[in-house]
C-alpha atoms as a PDB file:
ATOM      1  CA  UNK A   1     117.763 129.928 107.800  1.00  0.00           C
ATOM      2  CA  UNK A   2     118.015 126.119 107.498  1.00  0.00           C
ATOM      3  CA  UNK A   3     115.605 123.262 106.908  1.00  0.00           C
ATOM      4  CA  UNK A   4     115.777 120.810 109.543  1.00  0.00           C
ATOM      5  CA  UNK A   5     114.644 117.644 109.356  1.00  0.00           C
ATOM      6  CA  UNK A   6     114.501 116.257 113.417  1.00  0.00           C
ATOM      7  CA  UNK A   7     112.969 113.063 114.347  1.00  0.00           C
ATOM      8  CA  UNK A   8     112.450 110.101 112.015  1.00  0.00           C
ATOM      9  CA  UNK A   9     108.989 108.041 112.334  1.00  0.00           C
ATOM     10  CA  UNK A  10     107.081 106.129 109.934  1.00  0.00           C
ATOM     11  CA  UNK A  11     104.804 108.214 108.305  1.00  0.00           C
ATOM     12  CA  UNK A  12     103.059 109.653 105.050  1.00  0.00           C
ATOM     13  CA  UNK A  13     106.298 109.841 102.538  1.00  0.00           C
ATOM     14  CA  UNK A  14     107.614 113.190 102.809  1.00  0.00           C
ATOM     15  CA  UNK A  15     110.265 114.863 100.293  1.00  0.00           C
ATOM     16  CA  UNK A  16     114.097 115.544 102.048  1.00  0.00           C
ATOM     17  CA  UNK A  17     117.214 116.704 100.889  1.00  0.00           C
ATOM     18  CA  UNK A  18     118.980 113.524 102.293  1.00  0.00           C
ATOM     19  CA  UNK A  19     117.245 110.194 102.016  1.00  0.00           C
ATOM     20  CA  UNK A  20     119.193 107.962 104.777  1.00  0.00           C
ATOM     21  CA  UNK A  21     116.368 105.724 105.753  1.00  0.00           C
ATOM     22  CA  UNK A  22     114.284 105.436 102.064  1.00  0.00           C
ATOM     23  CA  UNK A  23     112.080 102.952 103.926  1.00  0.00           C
ATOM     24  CA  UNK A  24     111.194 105.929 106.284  1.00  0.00           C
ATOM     25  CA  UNK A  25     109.267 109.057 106.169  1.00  0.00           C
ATOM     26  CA  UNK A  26     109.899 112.102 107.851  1.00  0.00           C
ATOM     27  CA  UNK A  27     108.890 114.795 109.903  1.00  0.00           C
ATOM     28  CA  UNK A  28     109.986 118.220 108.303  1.00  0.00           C
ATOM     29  CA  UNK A  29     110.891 120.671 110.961  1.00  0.00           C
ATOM     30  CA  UNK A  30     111.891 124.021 108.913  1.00  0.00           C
ATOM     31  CA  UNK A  31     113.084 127.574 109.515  1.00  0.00           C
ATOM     32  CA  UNK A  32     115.265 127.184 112.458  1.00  0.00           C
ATOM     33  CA  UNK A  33     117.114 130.460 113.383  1.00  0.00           C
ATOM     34  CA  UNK A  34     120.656 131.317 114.995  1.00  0.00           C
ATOM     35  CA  UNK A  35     121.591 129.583 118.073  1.00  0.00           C
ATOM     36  CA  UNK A  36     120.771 130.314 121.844  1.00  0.00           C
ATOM     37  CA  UNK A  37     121.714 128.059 124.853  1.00  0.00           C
ATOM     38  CA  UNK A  38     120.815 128.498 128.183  1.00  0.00           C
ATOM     39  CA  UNK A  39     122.873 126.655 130.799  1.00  0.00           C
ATOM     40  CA  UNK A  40     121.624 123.769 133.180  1.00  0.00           C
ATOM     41  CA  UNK A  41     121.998 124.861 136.570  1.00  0.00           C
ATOM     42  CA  UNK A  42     122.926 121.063 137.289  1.00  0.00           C
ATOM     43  CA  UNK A  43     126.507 121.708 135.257  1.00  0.00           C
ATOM     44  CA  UNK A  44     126.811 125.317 136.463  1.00  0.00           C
ATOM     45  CA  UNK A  45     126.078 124.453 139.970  1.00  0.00           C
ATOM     46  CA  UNK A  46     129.404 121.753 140.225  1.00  0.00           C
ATOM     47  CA  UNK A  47     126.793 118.756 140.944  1.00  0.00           C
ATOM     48  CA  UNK A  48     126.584 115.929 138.576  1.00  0.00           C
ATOM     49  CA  UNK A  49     123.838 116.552 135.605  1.00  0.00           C
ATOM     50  CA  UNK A  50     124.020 112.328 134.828  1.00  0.00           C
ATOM     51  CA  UNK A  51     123.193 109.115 136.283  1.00  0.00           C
ATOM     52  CA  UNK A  52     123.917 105.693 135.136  1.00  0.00           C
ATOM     53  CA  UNK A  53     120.627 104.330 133.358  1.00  0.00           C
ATOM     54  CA  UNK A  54     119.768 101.448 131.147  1.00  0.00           C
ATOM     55  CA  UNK A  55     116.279 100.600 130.002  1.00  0.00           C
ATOM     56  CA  UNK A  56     114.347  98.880 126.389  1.00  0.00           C
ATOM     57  CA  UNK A  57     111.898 101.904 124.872  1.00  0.00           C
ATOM     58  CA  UNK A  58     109.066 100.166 122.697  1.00  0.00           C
ATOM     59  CA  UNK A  59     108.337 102.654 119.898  1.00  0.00           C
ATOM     60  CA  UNK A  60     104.358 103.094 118.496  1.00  0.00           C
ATOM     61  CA  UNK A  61     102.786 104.418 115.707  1.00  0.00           C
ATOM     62  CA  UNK A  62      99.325 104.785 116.358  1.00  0.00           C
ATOM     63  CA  UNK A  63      99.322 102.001 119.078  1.00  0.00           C
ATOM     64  CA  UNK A  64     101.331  99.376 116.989  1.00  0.00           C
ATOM     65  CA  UNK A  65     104.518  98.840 118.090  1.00  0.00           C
ATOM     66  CA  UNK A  66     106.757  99.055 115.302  1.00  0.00           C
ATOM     67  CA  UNK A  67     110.316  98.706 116.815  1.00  0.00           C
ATOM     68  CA  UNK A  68     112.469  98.975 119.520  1.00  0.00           C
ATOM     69  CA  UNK A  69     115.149 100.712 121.534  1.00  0.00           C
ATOM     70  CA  UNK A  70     117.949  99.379 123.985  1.00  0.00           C
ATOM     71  CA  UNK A  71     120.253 102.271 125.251  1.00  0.00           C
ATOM     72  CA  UNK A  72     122.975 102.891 128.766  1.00  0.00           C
ATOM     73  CA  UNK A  73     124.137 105.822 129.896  1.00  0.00           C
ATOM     74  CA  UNK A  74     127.556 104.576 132.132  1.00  0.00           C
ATOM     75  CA  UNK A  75     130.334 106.476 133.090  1.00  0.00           C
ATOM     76  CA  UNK A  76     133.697 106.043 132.250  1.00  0.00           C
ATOM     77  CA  UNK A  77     136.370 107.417 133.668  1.00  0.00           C
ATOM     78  CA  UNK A  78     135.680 111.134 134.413  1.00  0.00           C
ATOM     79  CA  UNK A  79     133.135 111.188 131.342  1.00  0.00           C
ATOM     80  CA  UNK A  80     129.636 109.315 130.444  1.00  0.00           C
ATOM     81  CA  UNK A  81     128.720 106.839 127.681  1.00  0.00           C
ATOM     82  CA  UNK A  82     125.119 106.949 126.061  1.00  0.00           C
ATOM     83  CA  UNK A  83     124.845 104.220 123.321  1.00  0.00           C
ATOM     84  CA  UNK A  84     121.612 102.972 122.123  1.00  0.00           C
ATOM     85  CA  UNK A  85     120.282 100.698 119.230  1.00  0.00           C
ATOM     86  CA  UNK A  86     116.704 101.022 117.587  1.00  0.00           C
ATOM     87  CA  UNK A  87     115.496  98.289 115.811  1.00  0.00           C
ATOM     88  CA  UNK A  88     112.670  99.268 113.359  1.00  0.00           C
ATOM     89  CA  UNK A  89     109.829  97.314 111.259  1.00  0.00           C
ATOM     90  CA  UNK A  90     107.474  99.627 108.884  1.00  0.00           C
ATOM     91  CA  UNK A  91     104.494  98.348 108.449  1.00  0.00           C
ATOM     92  CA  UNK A  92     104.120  97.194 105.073  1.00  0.00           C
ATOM     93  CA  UNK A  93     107.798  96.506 104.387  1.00  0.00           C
ATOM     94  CA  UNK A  94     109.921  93.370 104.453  1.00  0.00           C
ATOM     95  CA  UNK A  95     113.469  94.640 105.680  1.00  0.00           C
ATOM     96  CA  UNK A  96     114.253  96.073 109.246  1.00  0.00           C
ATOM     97  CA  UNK A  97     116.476  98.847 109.954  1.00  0.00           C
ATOM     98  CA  UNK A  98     118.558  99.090 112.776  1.00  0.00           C
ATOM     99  CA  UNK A  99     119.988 102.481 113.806  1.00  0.00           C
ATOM    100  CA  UNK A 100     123.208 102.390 116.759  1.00  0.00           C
ATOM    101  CA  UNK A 101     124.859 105.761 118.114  1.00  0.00           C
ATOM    102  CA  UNK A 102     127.400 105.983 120.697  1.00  0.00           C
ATOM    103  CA  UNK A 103     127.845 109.649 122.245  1.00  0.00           C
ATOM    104  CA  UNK A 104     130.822 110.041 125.185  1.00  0.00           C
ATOM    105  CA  UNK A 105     129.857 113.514 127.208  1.00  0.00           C
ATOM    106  CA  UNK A 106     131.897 115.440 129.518  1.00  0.00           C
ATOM    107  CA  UNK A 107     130.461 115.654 133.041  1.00  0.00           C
ATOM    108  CA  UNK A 108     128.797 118.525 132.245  1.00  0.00           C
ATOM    109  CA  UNK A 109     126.556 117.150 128.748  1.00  0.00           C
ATOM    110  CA  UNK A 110     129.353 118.967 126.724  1.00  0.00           C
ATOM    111  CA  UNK A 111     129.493 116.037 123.680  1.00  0.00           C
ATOM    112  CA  UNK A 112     132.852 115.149 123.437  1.00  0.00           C
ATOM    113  CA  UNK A 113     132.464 112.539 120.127  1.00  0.00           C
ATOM    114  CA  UNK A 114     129.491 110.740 118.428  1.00  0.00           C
ATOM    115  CA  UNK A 115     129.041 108.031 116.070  1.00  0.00           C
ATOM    116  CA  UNK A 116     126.433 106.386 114.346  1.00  0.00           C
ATOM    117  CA  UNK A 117     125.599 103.517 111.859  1.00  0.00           C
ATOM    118  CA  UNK A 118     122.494 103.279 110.221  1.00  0.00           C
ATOM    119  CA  UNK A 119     121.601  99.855 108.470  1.00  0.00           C
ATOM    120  CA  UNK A 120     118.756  99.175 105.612  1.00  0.00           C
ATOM    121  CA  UNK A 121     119.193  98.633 101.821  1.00  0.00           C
ATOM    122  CA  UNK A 122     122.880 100.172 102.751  1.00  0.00           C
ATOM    123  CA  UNK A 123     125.043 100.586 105.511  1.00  0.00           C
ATOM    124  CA  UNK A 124     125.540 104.649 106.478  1.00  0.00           C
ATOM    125  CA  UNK A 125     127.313 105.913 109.294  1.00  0.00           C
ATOM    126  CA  UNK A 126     129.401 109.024 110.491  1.00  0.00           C
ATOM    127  CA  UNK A 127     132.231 109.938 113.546  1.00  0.00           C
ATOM    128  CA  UNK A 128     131.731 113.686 115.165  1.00  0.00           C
ATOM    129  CA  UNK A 129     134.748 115.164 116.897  1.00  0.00           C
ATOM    130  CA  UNK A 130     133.322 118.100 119.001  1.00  0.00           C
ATOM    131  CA  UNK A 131     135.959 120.932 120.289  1.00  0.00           C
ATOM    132  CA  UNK A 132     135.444 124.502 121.069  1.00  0.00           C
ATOM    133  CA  UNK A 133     131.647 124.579 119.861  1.00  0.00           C
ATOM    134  CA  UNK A 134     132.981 123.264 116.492  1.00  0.00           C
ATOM    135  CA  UNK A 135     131.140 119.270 115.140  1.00  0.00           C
ATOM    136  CA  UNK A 136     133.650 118.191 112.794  1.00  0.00           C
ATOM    137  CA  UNK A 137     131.830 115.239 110.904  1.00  0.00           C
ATOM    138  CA  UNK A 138     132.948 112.249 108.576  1.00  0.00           C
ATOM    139  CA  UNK A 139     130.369 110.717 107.206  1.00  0.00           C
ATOM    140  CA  UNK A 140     130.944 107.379 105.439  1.00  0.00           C
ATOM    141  CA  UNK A 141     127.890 106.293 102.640  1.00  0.00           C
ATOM    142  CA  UNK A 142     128.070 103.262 101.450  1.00  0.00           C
ATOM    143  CA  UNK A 143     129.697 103.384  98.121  1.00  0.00           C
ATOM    144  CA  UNK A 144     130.660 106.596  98.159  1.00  0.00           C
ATOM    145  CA  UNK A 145     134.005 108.833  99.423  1.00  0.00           C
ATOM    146  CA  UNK A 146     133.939 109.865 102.924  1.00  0.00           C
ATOM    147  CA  UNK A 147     132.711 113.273 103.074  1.00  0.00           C
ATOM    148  CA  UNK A 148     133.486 116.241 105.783  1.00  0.00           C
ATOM    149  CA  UNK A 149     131.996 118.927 107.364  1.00  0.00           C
ATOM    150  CA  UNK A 150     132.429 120.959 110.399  1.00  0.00           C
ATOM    151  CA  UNK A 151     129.639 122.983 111.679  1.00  0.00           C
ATOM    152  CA  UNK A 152     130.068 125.686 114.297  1.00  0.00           C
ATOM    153  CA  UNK A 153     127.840 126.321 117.842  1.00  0.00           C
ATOM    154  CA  UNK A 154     127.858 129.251 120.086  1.00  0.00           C
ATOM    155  CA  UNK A 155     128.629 127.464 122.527  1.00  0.00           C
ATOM    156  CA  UNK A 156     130.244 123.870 123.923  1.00  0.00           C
ATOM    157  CA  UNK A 157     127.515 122.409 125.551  1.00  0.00           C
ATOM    158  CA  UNK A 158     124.954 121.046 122.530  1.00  0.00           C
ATOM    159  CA  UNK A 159     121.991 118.793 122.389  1.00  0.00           C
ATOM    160  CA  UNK A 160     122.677 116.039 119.957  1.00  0.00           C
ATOM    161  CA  UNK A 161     119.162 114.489 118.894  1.00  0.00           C
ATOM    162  CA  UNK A 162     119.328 112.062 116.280  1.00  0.00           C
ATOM    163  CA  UNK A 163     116.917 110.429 114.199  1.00  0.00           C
ATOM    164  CA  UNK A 164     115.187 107.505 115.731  1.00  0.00           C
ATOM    165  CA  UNK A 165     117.878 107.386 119.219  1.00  0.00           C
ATOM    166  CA  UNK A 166     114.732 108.128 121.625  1.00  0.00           C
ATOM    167  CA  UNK A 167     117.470 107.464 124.541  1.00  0.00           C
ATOM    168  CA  UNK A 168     118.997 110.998 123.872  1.00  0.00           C
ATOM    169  CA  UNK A 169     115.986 112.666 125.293  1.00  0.00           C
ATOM    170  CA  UNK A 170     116.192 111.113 128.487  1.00  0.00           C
ATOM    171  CA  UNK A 171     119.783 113.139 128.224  1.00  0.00           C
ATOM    172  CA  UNK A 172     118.216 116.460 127.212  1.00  0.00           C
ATOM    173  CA  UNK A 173     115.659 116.183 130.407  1.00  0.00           C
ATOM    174  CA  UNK A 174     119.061 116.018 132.480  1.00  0.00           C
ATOM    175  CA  UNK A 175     120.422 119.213 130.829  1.00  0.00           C
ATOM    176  CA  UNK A 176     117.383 121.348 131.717  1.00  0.00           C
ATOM    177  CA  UNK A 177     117.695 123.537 134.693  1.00  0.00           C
ATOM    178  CA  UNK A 178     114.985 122.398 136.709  1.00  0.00           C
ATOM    179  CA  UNK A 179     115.802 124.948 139.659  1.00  0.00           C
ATOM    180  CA  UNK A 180     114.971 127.530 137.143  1.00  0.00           C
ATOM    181  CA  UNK A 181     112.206 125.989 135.568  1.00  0.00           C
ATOM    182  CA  UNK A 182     110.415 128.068 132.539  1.00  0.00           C
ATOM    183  CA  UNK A 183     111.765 127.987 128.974  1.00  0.00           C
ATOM    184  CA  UNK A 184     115.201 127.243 128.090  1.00  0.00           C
ATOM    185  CA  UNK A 185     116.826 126.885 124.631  1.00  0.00           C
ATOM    186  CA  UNK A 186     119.929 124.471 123.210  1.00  0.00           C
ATOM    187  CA  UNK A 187     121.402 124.516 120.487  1.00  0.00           C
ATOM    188  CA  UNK A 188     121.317 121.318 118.938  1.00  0.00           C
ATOM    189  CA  UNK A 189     122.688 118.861 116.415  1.00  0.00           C
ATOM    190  CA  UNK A 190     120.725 116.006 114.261  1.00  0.00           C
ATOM    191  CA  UNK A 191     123.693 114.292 113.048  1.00  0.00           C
ATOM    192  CA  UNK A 192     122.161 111.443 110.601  1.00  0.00           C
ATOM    193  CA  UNK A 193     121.245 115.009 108.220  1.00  0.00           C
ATOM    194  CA  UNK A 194     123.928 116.860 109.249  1.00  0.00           C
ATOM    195  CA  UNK A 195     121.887 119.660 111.013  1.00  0.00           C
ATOM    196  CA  UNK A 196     122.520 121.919 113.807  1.00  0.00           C
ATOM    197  CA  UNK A 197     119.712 124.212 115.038  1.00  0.00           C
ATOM    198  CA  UNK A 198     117.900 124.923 117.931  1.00  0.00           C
ATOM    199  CA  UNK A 199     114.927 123.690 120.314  1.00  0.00           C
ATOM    200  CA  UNK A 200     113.096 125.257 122.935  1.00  0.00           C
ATOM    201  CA  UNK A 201     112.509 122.892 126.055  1.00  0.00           C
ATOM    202  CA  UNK A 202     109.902 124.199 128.922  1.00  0.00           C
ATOM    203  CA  UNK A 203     108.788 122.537 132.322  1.00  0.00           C
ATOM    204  CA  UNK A 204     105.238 121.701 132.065  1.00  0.00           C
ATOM    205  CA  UNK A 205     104.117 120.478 135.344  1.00  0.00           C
ATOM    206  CA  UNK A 206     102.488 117.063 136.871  1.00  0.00           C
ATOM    207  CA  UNK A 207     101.091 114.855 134.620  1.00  0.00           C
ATOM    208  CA  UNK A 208      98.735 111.648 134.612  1.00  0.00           C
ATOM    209  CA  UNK A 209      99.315 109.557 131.430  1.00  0.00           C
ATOM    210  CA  UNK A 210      97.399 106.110 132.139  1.00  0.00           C
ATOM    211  CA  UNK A 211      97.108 106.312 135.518  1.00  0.00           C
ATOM    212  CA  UNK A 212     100.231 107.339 136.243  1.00  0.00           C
ATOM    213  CA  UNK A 213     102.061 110.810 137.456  1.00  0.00           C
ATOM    214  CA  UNK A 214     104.606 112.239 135.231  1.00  0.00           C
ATOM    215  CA  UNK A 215     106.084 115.432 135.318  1.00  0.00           C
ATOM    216  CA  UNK A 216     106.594 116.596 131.726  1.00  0.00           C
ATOM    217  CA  UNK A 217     108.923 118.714 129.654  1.00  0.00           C
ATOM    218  CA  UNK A 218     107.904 120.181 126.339  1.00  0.00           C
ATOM    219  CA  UNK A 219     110.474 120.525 123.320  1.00  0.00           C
ATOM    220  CA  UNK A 220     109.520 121.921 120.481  1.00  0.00           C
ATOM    221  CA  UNK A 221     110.615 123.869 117.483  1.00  0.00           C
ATOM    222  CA  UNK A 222     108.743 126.227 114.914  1.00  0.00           C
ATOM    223  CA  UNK A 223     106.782 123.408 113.682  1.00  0.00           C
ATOM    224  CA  UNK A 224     106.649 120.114 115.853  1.00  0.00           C
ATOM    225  CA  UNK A 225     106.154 119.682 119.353  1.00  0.00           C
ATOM    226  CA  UNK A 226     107.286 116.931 121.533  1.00  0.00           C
ATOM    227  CA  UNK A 227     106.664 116.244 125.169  1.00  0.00           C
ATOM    228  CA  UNK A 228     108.416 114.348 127.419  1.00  0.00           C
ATOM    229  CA  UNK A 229     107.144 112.311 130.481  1.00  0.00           C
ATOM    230  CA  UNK A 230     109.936 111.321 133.350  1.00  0.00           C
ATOM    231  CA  UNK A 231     109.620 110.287 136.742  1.00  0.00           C
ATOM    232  CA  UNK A 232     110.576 111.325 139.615  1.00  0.00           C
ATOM    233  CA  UNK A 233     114.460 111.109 139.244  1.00  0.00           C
ATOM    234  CA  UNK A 234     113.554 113.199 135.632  1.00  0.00           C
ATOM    235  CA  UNK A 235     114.692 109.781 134.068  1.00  0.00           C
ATOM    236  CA  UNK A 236     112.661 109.740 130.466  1.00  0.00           C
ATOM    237  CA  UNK A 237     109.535 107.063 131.059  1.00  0.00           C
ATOM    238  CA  UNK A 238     107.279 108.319 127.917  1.00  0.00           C
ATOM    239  CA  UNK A 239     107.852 110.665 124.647  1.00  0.00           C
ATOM    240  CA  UNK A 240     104.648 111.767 122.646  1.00  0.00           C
ATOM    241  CA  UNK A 241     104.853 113.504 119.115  1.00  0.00           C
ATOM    242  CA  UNK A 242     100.896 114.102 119.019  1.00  0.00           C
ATOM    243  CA  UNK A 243     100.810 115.141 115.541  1.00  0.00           C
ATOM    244  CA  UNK A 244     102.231 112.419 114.356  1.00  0.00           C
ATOM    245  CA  UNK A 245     100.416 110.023 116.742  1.00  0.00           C
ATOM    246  CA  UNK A 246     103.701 108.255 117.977  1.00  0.00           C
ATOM    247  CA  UNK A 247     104.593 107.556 121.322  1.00  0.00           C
ATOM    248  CA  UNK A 248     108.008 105.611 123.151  1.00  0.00           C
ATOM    249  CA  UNK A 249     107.554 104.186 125.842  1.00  0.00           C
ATOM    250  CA  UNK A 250     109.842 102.620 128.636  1.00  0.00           C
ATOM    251  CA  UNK A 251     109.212  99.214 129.754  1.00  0.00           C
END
């Protein structure tokens, strides 16, 4: 069993194993069981499962925008480049932190290499080297030795959701076999707490958030749920946690 701590908002202060943000609650996601993956039919079907993107995602916590997120997806070469940057102001706090990742994908959403840099009272940051369902991690704290780990997945094609990169969802919508439809699970990988697990992700149906048509796609875990809203091209538009009252939105 692990505990897995997924997606960082501002919230009530909440005990973790691994404080990377201190200014920064989070949302505990526990009990997370062995590893399942069901394949998009976009990657076994030979047709592309990405598209370039590039978009700004204003981040709220119960209506008050508190940050900030500029990502692009590109491709490059036979492969595709998702690198975002969230920038982040807690209400009641003087310093901002900034959070980058840069993930390169094969054409099918297997990662091929990740890294991120997380920036507050200290500068964090880690490079992932995926091959053959193995993440083998550096991570680099400031003051510290750089310390490895690799972490094994039953299979080559893995989510990587990290805390506070809202962008990657709009890459998880992709991976979803919408020709299938009903639920589908991924194994996954939080790499800011060095975390694999794994999510279940379901089609949901039309939606009408504000006036406007969605069609949505739940993920969730044993504990949290979190629902997507894309358009029609499935590019990410909206993301609602409702229980802990934050929502991204695209401009």
């Amino acid at each position: 069993m692990l505990g897995m701590r997924w997606m960082e908002v501002p919230m009530k202060k909440a005990s973790t194993k691994m404080s990377l943000l201190p200014a920064l609650a989070m949302i505990l996601v526990g009990s997370i069981f062995a590893l399942a993956l069901t394949k998009s039919g976009a990657a076994a079907g030979g047709a592309p499962v990405f598209s370039p993107d590039k978009g700004k995602l204003v981040i709220q916590l119960n209506g008050e925008n508190i940050g900030s997120e500029q990502f692009e997806l590109s491709q490059t070469g036979n492969n595709w480049l998702a690198k975002g940057t969230t920038e982040l102001k807690v209400p009641g706090t003087t310093a901002a932190t900034s959070v980058s990742g840069t993930l390169m994908l094969q054409p099918d959403g297997a990662p091929i290499s990740y890294e991120w840099t997380s920036r507050a009272d200290k500068t964090n940051g880690a490079h992932v080297v995926f091959s053959n369902g193995t993440a083998k991690i550096t991570l680099q704290m400031q003051g510290a030795r750089p310390f490895e780990q690799d972490l094994s997945f039953n299979a080559p094609v893995i989510a990587v959701l990290d805390n506070n990169l809202y962008h990657q969802y709009a890459l998880l919508a992709k991976l979803y076999d919408w020709s299938k439809r009903g639920t589908q699970a991924f194994p996954v990988l939080i790499p800011q707490d060095l975390t694999p697990g794994t999510i279940s992700v379901e089609a949901t149906g039309s939606q009408t958030v504000d006036g406007k048509a969605y069609e949505g796609l739940r993920v969730t875990t044993t504990d949290l749920e979190v629902l997507l809203l894309l358009d029609s091209n499935h590019r990410l538009m909206r993301l609602e946690v409702p229980s802990a009252k934050v929502s991204v939105v695209r401009q």
